[in-house]
N, C-alpha and C. Protein backbone atom coordinates (compact mmCIF):
# COMPACT_ATOMS: atom_id res chain seq x y z
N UNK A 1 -15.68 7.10 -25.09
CA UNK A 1 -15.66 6.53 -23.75
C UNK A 1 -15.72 5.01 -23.86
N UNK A 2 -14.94 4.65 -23.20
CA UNK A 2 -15.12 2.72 -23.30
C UNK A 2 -15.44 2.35 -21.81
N UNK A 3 -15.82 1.52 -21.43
CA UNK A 3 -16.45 1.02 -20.35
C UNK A 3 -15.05 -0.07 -19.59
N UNK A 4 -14.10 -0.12 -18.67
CA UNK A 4 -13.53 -1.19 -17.60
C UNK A 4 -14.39 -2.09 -17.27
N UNK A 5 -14.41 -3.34 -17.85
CA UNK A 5 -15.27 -4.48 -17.26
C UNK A 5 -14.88 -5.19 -16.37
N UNK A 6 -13.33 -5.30 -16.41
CA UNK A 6 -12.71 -6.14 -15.77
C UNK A 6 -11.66 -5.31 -15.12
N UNK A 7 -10.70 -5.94 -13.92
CA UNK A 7 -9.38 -5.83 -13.78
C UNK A 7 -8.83 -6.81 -13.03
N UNK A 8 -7.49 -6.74 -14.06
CA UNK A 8 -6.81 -8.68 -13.60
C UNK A 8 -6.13 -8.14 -12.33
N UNK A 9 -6.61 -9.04 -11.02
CA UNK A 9 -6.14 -8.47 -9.41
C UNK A 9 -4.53 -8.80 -9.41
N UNK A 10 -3.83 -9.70 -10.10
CA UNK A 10 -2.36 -9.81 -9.52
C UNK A 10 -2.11 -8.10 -10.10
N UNK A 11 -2.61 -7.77 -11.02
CA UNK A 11 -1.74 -6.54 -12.15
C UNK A 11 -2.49 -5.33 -10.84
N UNK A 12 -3.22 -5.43 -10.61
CA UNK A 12 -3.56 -3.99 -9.79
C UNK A 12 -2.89 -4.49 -7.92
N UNK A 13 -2.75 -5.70 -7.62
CA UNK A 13 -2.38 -5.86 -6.55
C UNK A 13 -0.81 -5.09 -6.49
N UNK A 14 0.07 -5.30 -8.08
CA UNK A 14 1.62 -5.10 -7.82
C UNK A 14 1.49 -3.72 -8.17
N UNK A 15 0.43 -2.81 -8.52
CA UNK A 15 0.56 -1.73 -8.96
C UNK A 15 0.48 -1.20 -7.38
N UNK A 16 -0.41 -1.75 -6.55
CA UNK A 16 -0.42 -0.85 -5.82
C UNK A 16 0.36 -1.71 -4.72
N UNK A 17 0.61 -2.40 -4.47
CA UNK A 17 2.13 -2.85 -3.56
C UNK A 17 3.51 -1.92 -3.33
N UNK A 18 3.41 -1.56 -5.26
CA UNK A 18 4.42 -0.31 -5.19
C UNK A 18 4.68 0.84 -4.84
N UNK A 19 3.06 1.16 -4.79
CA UNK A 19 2.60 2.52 -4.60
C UNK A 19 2.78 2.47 -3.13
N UNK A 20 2.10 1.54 -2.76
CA UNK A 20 2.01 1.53 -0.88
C UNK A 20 3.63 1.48 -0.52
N UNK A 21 4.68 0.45 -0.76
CA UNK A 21 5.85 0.64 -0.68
C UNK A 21 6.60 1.81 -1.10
N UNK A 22 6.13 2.79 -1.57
CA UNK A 22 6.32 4.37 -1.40
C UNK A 22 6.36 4.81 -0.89
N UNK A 23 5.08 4.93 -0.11
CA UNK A 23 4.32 5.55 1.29
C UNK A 23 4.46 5.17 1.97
N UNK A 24 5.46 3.80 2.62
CA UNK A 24 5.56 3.42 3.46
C UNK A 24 7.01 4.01 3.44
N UNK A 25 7.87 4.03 2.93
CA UNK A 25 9.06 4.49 2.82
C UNK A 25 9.37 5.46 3.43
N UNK A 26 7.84 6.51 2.73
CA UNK A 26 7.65 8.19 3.19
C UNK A 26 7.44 7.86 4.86
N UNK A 27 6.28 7.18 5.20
CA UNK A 27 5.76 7.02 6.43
C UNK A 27 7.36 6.77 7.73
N UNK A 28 8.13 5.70 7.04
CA UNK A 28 9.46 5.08 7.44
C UNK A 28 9.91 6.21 8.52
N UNK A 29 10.02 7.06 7.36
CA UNK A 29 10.81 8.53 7.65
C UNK A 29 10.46 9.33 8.72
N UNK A 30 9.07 9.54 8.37
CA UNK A 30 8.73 9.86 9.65
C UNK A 30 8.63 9.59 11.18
N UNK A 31 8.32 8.34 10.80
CA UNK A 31 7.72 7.53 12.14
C UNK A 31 9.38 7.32 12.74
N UNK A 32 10.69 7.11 11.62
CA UNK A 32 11.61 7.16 12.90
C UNK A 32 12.12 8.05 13.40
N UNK A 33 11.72 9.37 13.33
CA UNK A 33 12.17 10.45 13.97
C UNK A 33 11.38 10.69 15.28
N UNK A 34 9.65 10.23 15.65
CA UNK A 34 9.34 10.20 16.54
C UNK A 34 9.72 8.49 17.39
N UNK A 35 9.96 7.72 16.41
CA UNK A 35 10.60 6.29 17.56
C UNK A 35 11.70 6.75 17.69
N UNK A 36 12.96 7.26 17.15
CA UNK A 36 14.20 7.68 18.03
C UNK A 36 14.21 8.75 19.34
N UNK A 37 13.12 9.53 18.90
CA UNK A 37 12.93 10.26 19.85
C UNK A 37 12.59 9.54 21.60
N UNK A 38 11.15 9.44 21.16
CA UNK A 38 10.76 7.92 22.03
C UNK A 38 11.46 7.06 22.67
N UNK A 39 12.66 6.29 21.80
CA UNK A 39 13.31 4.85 22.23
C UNK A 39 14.63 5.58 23.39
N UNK A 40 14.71 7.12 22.82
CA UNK A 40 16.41 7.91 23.49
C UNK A 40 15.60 8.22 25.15
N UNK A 41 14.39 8.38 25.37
CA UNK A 41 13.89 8.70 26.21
C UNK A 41 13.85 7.82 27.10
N UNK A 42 13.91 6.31 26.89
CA UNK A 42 13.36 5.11 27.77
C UNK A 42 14.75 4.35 27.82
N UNK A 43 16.26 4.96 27.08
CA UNK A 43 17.41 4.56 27.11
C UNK A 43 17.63 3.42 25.93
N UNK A 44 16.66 2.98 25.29
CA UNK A 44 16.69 2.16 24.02
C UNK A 44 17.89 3.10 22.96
N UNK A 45 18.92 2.15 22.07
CA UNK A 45 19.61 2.92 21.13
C UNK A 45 18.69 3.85 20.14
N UNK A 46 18.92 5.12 20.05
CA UNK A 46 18.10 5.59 18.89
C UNK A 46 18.31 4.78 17.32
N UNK A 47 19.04 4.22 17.25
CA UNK A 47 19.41 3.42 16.11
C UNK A 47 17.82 2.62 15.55
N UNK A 48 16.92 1.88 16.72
CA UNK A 48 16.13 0.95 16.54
C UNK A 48 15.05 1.96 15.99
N UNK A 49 14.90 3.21 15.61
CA UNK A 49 13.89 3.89 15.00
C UNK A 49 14.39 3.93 13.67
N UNK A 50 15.53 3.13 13.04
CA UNK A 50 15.77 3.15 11.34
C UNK A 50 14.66 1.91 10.95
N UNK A 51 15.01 1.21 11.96
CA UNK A 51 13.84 0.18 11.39
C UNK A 51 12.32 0.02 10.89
N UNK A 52 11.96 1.25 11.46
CA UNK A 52 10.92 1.77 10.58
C UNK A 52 11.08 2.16 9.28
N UNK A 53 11.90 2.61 8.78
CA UNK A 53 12.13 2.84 7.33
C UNK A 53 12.29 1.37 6.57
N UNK A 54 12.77 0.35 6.98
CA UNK A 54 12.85 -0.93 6.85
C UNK A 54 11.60 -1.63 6.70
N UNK A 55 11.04 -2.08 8.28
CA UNK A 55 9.58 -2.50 7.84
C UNK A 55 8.28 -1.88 7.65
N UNK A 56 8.42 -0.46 7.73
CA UNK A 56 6.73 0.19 6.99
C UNK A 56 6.97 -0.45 5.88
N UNK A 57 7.68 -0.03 4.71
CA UNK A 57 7.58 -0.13 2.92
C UNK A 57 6.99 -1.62 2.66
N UNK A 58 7.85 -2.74 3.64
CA UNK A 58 7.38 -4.03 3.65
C UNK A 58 5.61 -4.21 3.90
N UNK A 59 5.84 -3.67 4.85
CA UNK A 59 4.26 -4.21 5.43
C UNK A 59 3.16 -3.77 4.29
N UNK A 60 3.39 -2.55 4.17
CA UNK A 60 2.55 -1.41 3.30
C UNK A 60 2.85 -2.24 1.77
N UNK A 61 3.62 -2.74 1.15
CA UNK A 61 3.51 -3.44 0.24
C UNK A 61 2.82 -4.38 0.09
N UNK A 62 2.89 -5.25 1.18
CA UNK A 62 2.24 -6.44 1.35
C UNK A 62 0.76 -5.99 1.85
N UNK A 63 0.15 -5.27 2.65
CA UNK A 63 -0.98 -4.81 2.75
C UNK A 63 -1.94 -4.42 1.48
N UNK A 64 -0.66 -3.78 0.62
CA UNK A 64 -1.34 -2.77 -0.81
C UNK A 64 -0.93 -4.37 -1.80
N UNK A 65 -0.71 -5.43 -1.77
CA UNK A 65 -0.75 -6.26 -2.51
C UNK A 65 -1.76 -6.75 -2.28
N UNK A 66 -1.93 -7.47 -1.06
CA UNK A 66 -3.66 -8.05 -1.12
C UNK A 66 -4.60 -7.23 -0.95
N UNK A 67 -4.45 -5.61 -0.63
CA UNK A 67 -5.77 -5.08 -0.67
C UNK A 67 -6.28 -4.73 -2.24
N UNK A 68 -4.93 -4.76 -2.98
CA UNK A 68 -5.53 -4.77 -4.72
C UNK A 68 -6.01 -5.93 -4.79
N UNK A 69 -5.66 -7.15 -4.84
CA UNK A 69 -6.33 -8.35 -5.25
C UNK A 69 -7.98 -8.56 -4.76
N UNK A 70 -8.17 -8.14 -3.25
CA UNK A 70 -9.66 -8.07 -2.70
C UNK A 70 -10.27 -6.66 -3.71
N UNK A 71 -9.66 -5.69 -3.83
CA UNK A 71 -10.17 -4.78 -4.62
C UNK A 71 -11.29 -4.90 -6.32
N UNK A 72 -9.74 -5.65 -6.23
CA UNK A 72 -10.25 -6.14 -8.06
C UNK A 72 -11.28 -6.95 -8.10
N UNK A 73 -10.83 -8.10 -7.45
CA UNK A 73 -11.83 -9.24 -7.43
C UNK A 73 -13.64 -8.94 -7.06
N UNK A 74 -13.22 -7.95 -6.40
CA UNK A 74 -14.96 -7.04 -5.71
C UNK A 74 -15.35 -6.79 -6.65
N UNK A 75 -14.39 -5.67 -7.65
CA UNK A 75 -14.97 -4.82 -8.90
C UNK A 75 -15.31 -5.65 -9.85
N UNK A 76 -14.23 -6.47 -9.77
CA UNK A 76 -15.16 -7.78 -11.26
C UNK A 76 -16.41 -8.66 -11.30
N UNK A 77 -16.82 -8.47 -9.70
CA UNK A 77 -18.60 -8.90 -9.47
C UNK A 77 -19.36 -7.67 -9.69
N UNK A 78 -19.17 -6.83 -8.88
CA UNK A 78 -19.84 -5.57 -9.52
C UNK A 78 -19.72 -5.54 -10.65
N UNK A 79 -18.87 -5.57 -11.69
CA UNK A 79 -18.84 -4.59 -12.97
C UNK A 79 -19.28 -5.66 -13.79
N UNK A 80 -19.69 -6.87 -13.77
CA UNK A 80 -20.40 -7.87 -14.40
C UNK A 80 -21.57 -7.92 -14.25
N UNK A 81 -21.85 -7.00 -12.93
CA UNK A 81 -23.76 -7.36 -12.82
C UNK A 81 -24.36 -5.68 -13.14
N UNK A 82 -23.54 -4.57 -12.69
CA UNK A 82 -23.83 -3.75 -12.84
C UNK A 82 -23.18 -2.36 -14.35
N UNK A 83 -22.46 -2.96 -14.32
CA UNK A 83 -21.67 -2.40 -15.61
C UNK A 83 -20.38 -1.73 -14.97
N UNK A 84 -19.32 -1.75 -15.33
CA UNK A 84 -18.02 -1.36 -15.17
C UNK A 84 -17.88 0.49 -15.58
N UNK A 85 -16.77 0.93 -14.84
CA UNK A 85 -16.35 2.75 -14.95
C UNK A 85 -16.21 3.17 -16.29
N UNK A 86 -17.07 3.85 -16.84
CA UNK A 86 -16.30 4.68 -17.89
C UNK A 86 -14.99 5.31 -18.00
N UNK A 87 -14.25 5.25 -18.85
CA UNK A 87 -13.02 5.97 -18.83
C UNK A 87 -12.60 6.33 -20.15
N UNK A 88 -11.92 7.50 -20.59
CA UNK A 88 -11.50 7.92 -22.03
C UNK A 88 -10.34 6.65 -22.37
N UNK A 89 -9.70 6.59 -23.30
CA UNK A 89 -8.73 6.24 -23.39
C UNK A 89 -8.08 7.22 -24.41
């Protein structure tokens, strides 16, 4: 077992930028089938519910970029005063 003392926040911010830009992709998908639904109802083009597939992945990237960097940066005060996660390698 070795002990994580550290983690460098840009490297876990883009790890999970990507990850969130996944799920936002997934989310995209969804969410424009209930905004086309929605927008056809109020006479808006159903077209303007692709744009969710467009800006979730964005946002959700950029959300999951700085929420890794606040992440890391937390864990590297903790894991300096209290000791860092065990993990196998």
């Amino acid at each position: 077992m070795k002990e994580l003392k550290a983690i460098d926040p840009v490297s876990l911010g883009k790890m999970l930028a990507i990850i969130n830009a996944v799920i936002g992709f997934i989310a995209g998908i969804f969410a424009s089938f209930g905004f086309a639904s929605a927008f056809a109802m109020v006479g808006i083009p159903a077209a303007m519910g692709i744009l969710a597939i467009i800006i979730f992945p964005i946002v959700f990237a950029i959300m999951g970029l700085i929420m890794g960097i606040i992440v890391a940066f937390i864990y590297n005060i903790i894991a300096k005063r209290f000791g860092g996660v065990m993990i196998d390698l």
